[in-house]
N, C-alpha and C. Protein backbone atom coordinates (compact mmCIF):
# COMPACT_ATOMS: atom_id res chain seq x y z
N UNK A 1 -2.24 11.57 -9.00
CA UNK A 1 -0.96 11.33 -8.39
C UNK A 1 -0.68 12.39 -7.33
N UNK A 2 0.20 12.14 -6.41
CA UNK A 2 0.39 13.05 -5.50
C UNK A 2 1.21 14.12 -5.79
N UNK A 3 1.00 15.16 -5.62
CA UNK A 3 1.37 16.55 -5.85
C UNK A 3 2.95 16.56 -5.21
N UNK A 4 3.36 16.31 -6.23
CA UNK A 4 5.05 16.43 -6.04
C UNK A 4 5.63 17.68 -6.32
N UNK A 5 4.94 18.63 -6.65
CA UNK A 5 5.65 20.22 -6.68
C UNK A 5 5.35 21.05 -5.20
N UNK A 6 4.70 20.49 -4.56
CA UNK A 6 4.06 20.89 -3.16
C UNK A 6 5.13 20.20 -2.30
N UNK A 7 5.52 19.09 -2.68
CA UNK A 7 6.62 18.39 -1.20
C UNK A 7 7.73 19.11 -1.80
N UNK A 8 8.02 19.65 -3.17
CA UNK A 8 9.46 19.92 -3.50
C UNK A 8 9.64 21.50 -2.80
N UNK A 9 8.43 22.06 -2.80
CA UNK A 9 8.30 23.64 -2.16
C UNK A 9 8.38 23.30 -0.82
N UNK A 10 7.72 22.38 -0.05
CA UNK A 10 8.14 22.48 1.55
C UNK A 10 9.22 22.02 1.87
N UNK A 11 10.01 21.11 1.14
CA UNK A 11 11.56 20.40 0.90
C UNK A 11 12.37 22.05 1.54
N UNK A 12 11.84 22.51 0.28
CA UNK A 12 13.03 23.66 0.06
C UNK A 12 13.11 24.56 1.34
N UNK A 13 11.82 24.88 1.78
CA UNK A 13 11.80 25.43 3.07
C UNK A 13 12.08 24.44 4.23
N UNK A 14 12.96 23.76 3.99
CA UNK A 14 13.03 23.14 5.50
C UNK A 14 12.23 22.09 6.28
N UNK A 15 11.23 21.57 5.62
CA UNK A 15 9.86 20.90 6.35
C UNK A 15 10.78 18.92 5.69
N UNK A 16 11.11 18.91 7.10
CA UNK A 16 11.64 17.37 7.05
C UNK A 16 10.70 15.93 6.69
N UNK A 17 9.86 16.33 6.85
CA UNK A 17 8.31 15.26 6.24
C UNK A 17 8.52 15.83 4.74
N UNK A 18 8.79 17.10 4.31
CA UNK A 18 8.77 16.63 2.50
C UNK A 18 9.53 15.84 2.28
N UNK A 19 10.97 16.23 2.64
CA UNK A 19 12.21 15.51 2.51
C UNK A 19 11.69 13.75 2.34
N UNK A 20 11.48 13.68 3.42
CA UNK A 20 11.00 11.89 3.91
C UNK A 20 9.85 11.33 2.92
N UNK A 21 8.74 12.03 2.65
CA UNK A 21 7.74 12.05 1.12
C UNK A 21 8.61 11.27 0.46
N UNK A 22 9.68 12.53 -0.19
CA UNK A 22 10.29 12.32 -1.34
C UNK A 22 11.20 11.27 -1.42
N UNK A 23 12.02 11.13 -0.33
CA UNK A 23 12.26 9.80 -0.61
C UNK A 23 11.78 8.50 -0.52
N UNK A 24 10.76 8.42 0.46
CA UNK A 24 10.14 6.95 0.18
C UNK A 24 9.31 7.03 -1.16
N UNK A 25 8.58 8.15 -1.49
CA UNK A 25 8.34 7.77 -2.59
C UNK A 25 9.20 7.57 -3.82
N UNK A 26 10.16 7.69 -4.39
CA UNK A 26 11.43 7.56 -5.08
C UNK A 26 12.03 6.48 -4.86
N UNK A 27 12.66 5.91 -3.70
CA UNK A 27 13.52 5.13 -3.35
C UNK A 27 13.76 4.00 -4.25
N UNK A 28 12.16 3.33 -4.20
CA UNK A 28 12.73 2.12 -4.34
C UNK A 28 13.02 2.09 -6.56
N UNK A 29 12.74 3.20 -7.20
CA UNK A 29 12.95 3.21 -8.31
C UNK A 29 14.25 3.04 -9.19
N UNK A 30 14.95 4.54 -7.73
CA UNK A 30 16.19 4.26 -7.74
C UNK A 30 16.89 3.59 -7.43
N UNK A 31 16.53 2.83 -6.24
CA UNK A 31 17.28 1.67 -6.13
C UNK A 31 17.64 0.75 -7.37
N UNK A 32 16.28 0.27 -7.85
CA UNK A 32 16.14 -0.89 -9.05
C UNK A 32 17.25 0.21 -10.26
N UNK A 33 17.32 1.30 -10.70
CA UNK A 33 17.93 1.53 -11.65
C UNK A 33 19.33 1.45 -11.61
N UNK A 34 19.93 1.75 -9.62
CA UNK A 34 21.54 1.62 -9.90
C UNK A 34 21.52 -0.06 -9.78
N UNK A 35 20.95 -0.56 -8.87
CA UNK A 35 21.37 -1.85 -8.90
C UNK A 35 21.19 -2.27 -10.46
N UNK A 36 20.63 -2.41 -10.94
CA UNK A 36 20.79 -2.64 -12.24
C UNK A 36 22.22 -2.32 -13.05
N UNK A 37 22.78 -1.16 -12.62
CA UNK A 37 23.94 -0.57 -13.23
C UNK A 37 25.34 -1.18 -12.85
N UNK A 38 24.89 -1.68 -11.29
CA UNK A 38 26.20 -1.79 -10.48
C UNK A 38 26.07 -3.23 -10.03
N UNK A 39 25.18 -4.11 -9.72
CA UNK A 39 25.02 -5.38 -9.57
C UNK A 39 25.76 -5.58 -8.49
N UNK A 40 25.36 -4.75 -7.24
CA UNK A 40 26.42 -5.02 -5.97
C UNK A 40 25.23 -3.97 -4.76
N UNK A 41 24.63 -4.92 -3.72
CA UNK A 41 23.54 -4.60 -2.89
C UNK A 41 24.06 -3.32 -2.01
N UNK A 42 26.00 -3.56 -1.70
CA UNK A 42 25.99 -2.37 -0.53
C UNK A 42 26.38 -1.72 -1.54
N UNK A 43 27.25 -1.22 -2.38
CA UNK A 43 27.47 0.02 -3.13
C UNK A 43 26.87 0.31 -3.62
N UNK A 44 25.02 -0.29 -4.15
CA UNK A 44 23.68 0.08 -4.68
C UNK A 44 23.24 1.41 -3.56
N UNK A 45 23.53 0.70 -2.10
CA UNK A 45 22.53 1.33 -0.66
C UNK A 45 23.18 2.79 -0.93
N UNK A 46 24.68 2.94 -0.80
CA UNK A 46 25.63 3.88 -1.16
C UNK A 46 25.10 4.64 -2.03
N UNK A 47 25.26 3.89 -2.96
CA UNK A 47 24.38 5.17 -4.34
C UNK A 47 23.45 5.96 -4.57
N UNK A 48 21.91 5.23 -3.77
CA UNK A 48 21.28 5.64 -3.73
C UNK A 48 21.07 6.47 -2.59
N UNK A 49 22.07 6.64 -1.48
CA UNK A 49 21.71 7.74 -0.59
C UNK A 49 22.55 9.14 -1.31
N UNK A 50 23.71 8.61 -1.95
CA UNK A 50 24.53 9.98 -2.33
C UNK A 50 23.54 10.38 -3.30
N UNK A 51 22.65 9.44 -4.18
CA UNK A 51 21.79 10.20 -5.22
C UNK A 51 20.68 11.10 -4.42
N UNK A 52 20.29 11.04 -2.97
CA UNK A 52 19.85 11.77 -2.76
C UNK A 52 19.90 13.06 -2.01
N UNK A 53 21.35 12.56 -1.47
CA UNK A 53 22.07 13.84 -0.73
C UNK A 53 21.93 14.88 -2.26
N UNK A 54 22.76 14.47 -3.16
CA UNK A 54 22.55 15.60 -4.28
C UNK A 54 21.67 16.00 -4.64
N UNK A 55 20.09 15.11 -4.79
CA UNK A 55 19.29 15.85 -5.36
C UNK A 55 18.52 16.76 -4.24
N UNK A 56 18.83 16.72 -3.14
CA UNK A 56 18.14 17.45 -2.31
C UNK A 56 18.91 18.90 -2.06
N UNK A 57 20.07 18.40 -2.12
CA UNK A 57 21.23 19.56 -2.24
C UNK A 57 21.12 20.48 -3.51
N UNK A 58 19.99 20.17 -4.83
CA UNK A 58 20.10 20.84 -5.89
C UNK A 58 18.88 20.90 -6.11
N UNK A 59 18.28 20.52 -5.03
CA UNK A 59 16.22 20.95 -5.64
C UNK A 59 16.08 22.25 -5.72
N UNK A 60 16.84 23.20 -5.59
CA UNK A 60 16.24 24.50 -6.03
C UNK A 60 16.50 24.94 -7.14
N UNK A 61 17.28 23.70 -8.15
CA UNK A 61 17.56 23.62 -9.71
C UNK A 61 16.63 23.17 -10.39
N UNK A 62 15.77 22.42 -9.70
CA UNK A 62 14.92 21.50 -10.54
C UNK A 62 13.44 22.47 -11.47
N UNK A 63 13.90 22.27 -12.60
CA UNK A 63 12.83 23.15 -12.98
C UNK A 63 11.67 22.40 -13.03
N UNK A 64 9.87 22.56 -12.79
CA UNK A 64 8.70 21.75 -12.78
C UNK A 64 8.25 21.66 -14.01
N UNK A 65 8.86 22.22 -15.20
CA UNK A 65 8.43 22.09 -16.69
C UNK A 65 8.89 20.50 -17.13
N UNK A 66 9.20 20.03 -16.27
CA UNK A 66 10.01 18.38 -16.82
C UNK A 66 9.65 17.54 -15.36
N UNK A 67 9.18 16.40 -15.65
CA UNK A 67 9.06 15.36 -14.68
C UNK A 67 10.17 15.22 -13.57
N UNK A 68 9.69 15.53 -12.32
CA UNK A 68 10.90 15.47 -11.51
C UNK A 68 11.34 13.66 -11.51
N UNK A 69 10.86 12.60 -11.45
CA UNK A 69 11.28 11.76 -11.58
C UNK A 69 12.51 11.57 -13.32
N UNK A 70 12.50 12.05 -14.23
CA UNK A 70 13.46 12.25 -15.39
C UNK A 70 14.62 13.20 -14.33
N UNK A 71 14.54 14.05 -13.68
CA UNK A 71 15.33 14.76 -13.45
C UNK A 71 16.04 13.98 -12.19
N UNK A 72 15.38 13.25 -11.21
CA UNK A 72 15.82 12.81 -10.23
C UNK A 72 16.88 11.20 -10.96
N UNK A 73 16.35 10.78 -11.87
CA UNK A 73 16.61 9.53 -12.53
C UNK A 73 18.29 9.86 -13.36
N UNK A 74 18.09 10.98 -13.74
CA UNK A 74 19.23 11.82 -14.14
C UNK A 74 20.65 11.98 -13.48
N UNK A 75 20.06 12.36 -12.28
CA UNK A 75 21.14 12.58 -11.22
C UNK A 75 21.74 10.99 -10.83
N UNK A 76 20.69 10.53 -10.61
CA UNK A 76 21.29 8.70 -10.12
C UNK A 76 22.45 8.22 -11.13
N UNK A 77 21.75 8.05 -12.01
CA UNK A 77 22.45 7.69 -13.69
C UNK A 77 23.80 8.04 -13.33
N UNK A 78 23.77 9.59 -13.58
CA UNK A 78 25.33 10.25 -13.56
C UNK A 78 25.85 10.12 -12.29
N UNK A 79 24.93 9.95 -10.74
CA UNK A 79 26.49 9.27 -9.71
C UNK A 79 26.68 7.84 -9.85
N UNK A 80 25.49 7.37 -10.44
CA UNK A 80 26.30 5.66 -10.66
C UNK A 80 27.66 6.07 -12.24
N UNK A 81 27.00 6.34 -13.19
CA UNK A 81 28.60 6.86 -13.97
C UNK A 81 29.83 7.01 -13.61
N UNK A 82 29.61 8.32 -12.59
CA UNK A 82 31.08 8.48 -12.02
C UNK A 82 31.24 7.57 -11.03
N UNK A 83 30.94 6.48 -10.21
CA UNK A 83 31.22 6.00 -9.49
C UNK A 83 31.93 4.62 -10.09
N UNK A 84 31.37 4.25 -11.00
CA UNK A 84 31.76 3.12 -12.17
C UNK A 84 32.93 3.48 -12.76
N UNK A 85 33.21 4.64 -12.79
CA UNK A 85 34.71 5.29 -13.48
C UNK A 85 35.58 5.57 -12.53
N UNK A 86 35.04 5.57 -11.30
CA UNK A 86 36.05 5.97 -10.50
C UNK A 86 37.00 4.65 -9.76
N UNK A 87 35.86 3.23 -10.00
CA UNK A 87 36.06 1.87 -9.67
C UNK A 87 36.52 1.59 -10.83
N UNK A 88 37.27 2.01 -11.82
CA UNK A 88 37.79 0.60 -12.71
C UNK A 88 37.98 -0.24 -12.59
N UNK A 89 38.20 -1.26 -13.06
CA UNK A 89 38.47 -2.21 -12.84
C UNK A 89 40.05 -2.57 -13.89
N UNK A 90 41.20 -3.11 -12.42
CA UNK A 90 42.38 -3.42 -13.52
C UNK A 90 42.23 -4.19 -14.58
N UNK A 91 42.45 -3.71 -16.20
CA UNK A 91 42.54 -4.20 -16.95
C UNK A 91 44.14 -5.00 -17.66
N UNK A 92 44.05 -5.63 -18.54
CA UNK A 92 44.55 -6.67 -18.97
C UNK A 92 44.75 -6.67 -20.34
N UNK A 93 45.46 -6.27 -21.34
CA UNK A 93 45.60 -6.72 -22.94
C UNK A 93 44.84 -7.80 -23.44
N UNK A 94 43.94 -8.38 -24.32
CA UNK A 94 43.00 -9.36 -24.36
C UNK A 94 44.04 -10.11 -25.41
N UNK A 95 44.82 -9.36 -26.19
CA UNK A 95 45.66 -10.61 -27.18
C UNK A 95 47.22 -11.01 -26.32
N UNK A 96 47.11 -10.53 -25.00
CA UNK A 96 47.99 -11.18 -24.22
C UNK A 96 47.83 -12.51 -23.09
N UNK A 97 48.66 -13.60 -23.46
CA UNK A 97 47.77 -14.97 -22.79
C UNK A 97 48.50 -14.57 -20.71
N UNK A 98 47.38 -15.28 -20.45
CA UNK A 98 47.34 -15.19 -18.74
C UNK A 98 47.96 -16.31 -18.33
N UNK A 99 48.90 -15.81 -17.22
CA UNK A 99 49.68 -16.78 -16.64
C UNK A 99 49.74 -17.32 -15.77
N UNK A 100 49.81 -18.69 -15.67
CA UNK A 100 48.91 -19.84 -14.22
C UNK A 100 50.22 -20.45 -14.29
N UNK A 101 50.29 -21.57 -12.86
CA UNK A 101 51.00 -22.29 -12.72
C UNK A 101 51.25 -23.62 -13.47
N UNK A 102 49.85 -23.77 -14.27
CA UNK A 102 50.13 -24.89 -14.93
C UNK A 102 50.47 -24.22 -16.62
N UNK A 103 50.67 -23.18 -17.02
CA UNK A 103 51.18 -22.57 -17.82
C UNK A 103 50.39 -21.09 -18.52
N UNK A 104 50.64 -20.78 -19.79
CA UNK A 104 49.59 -19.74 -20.00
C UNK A 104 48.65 -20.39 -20.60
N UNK A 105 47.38 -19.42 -20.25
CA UNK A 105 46.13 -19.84 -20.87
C UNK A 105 45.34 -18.62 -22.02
N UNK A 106 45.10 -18.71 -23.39
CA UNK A 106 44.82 -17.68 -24.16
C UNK A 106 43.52 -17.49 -23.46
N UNK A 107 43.20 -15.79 -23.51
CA UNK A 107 42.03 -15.39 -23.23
C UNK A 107 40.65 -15.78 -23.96
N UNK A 108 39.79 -15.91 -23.67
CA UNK A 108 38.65 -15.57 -25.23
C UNK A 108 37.52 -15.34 -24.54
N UNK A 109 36.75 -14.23 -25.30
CA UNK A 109 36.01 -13.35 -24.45
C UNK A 109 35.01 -13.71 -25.82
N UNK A 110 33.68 -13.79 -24.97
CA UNK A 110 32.57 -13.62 -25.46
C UNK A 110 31.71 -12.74 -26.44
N UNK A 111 31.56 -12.41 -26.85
CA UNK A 111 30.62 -11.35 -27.87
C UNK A 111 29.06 -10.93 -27.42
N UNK A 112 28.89 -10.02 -26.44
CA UNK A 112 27.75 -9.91 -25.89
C UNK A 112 26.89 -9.08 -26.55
N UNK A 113 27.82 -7.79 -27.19
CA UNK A 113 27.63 -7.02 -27.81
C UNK A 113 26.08 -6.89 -28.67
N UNK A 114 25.45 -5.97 -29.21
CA UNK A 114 24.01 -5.93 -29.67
C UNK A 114 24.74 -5.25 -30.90
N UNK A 115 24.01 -5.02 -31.83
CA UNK A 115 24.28 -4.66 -33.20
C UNK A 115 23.46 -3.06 -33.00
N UNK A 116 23.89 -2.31 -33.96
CA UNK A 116 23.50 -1.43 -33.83
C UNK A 116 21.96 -0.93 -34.57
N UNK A 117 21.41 -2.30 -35.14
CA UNK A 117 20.07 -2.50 -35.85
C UNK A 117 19.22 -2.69 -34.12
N UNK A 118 19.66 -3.62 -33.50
CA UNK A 118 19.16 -3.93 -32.28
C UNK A 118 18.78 -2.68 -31.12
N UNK A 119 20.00 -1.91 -31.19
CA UNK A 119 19.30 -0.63 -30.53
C UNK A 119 18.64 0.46 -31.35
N UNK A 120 18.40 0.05 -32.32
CA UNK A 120 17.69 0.99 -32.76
C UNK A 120 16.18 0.46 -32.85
N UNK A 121 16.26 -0.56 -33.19
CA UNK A 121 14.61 -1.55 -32.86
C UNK A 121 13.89 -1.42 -31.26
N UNK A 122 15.02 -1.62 -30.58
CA UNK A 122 14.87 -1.68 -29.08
C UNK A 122 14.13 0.03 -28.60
N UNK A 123 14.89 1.07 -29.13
CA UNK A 123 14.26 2.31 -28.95
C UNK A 123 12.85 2.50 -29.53
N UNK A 124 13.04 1.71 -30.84
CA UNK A 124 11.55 2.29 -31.76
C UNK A 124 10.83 1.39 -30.82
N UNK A 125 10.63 -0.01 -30.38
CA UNK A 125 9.60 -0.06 -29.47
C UNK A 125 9.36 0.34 -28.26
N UNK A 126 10.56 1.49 -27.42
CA UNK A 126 9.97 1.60 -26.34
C UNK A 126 9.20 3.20 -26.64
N UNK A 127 9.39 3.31 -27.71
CA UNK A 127 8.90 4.87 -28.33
C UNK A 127 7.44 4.50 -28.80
N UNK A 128 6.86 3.04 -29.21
CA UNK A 128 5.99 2.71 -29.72
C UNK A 128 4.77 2.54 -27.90
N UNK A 129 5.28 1.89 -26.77
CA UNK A 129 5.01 1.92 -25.65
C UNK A 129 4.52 2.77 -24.98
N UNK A 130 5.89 3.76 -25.11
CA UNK A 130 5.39 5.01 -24.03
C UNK A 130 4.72 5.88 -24.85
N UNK A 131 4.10 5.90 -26.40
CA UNK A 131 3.29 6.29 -27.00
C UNK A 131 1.68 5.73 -26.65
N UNK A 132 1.63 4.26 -26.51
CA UNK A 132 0.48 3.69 -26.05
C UNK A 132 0.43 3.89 -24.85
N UNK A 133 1.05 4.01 -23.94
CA UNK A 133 0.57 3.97 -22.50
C UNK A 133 0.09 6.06 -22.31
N UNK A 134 0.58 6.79 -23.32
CA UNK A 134 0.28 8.02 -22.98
C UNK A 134 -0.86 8.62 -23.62
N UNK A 135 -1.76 7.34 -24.68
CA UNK A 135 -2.85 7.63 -24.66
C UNK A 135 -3.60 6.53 -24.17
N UNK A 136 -3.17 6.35 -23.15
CA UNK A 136 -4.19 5.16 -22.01
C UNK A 136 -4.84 6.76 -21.21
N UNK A 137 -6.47 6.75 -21.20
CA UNK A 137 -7.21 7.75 -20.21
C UNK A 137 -5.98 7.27 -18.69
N UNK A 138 -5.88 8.95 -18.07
CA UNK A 138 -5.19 9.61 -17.21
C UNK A 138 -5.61 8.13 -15.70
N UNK A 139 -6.73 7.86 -15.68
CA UNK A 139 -6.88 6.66 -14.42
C UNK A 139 -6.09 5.98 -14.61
N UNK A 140 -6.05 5.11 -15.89
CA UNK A 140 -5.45 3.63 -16.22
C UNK A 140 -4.00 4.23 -16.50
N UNK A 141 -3.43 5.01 -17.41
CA UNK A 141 -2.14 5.53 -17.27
C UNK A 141 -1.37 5.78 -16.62
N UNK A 142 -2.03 6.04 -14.93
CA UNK A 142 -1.23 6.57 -13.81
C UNK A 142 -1.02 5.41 -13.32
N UNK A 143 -1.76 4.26 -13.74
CA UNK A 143 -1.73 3.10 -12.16
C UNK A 143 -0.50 2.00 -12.90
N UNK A 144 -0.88 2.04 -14.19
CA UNK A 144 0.55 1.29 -15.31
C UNK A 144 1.67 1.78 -14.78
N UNK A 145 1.83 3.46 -14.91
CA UNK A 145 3.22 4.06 -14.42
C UNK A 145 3.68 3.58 -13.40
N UNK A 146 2.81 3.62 -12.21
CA UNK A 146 2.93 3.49 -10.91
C UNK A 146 3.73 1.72 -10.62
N UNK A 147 2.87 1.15 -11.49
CA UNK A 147 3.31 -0.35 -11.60
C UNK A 147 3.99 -0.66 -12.04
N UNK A 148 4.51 -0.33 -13.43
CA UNK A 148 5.56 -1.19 -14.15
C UNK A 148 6.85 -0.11 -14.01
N UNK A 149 6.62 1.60 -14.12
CA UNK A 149 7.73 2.09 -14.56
C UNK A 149 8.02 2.65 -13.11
N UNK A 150 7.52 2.71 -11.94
CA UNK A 150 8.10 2.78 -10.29
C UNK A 150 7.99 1.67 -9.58
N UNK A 151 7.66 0.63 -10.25
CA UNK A 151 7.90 -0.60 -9.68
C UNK A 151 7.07 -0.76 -8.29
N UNK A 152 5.75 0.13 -8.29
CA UNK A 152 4.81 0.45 -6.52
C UNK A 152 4.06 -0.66 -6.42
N UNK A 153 3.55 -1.87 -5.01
CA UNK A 153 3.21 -2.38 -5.15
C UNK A 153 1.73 -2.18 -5.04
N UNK A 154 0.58 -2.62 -5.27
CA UNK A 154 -1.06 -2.33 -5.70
C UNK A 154 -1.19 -2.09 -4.04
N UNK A 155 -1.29 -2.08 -3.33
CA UNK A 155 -1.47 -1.48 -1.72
C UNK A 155 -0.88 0.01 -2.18
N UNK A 156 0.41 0.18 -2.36
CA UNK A 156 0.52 1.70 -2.35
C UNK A 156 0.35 2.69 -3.37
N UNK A 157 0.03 1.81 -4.66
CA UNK A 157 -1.03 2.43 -5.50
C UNK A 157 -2.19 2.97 -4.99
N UNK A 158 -2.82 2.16 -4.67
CA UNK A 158 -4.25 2.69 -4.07
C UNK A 158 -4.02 3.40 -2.79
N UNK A 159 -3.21 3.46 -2.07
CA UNK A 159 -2.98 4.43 -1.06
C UNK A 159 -2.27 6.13 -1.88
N UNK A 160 -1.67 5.72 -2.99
CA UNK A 160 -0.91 6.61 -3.78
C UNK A 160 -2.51 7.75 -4.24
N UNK A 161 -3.19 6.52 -5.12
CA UNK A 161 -4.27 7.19 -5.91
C UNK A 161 -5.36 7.08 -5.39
N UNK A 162 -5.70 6.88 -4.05
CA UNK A 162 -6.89 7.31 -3.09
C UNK A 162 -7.73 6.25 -3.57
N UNK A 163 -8.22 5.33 -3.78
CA UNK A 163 -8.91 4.07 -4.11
C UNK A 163 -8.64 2.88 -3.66
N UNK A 164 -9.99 2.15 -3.77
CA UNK A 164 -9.79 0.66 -3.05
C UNK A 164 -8.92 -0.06 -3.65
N UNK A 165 -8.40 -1.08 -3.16
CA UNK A 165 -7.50 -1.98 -3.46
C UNK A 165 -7.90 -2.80 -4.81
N UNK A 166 -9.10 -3.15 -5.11
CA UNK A 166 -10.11 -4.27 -6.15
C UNK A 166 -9.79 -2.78 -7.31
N UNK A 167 -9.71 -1.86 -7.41
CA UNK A 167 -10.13 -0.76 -8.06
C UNK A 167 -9.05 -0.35 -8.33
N UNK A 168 -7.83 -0.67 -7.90
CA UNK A 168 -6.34 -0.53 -8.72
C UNK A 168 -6.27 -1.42 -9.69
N UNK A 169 -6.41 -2.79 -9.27
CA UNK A 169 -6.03 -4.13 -9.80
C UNK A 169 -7.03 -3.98 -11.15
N UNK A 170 -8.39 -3.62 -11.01
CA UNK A 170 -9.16 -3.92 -12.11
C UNK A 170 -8.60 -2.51 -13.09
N UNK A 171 -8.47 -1.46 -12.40
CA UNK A 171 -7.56 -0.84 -13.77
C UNK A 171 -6.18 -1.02 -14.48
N UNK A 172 -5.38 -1.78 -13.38
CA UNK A 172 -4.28 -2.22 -14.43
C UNK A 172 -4.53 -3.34 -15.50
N UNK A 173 -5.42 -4.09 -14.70
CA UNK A 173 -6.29 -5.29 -15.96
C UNK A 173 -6.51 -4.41 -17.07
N UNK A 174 -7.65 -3.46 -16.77
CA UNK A 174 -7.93 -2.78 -18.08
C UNK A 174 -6.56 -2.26 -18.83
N UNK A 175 -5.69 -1.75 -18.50
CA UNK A 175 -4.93 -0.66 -18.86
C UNK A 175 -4.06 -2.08 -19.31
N UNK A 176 -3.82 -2.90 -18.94
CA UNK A 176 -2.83 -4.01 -19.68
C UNK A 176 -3.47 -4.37 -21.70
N UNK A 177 -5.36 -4.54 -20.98
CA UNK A 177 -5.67 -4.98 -22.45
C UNK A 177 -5.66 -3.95 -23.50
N UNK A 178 -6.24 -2.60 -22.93
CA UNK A 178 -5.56 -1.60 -24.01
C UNK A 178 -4.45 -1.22 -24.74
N UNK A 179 -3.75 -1.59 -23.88
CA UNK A 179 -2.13 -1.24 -24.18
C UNK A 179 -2.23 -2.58 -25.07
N UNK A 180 -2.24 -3.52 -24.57
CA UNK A 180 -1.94 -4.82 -25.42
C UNK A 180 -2.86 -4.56 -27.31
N UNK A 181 -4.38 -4.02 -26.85
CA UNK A 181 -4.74 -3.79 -27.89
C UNK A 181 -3.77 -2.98 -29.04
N UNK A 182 -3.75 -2.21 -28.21
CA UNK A 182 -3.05 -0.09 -28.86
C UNK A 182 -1.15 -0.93 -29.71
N UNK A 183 -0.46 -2.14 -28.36
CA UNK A 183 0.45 -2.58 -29.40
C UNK A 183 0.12 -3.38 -30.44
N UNK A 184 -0.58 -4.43 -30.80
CA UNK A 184 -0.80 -5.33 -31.90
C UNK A 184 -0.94 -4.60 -32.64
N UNK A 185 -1.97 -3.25 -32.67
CA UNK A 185 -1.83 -2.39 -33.77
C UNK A 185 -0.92 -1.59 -34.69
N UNK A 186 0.19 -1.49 -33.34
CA UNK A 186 1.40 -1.14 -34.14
C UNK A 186 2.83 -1.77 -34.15
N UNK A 187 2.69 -3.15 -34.05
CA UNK A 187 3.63 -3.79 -34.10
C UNK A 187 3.46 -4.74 -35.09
């Protein structure tokens, strides 16, 4: 993978090509995580530039003992948070009925809710996952990451990890059946 403690050291000194590195490589991760949060394309674009005004504004916090992507993912999280709190939305009493012209109408709201057996299942398998994918050998491990958990498409994989294009694809093949193996075993 590309040496991301090297663009974060020329970042810091001033060198506007780290800066630019770092965000195209990032971008589009963060994008997918606020949109996910916020379900709205221009206050997504918004988010993700203030997520990076800050993290560039605080890279000389970032310690390299922890994945800068956890730390960069961090920062997004918490300005989509406060930005979600700062947008409330006017609320309404739910055992109070709403009033139309053709009279009131009682509310009734759905139950979307997950049980608290459900997130706890939901964690134990992604704990069971990122256990299998972290003993996938370091080739096939990096190109999974690259694919499923930065969302990169196989062109900038192999531009990412210096290899032909046939030679990404055939290791995520591999790295799919292992993983697939490594879960049946523990599921």
């Amino acid at each position: 993978m590309l040496d991301i403690s090297s663009n974060i050291q020329k970042a810091l000194n001033g060198d506007e090509q780290a800066y630019q590195a770092i965000l195209e490589r990032y971008q589009r991760g963060i994008y997918n995580l606020i949109f996910q949060m916020v379900k709205n394309r221009e206050e997504t674009e918004d988010l993700v530039q203030e997520t990076f005004i800050k993290a560039f504004r605080a890279l000389d916090s970032y310690n390299e003992q922890y994945a800068f992507t956890t730390w960069l993912y961090k920062i997004a999280y918490n300005n989509c948070i406060d930005s979600i709190r700062k947008h409330k939305l006017k609320t309404s009493p739910l055992d109070k009925p709403i009033h139309t012209k053709e009279g009131e109408v009682q509310q009734q709201i759905r139950d979307d809710s997950t049980s608290p057996e459900h997130h706890f299942l939901y964690a134990e398998k992604k704990k069971i996952i990122d256990d299998c994918i972290q003993k996938l050998p370091e080739a096939y491990r990096e190109v999974i990451v690259l694919r499923h958990q930065e969302d990169r498409s196989y062109e900038e994989i192999a531009e990412m990890v210096d290899v032909p294009l046939g030679t990404v694809k055939a290791r995520i093949f591999r790295a799919r059946e292992m993983l697939k193996r490594c879960l049946a075993s523990r599921m």
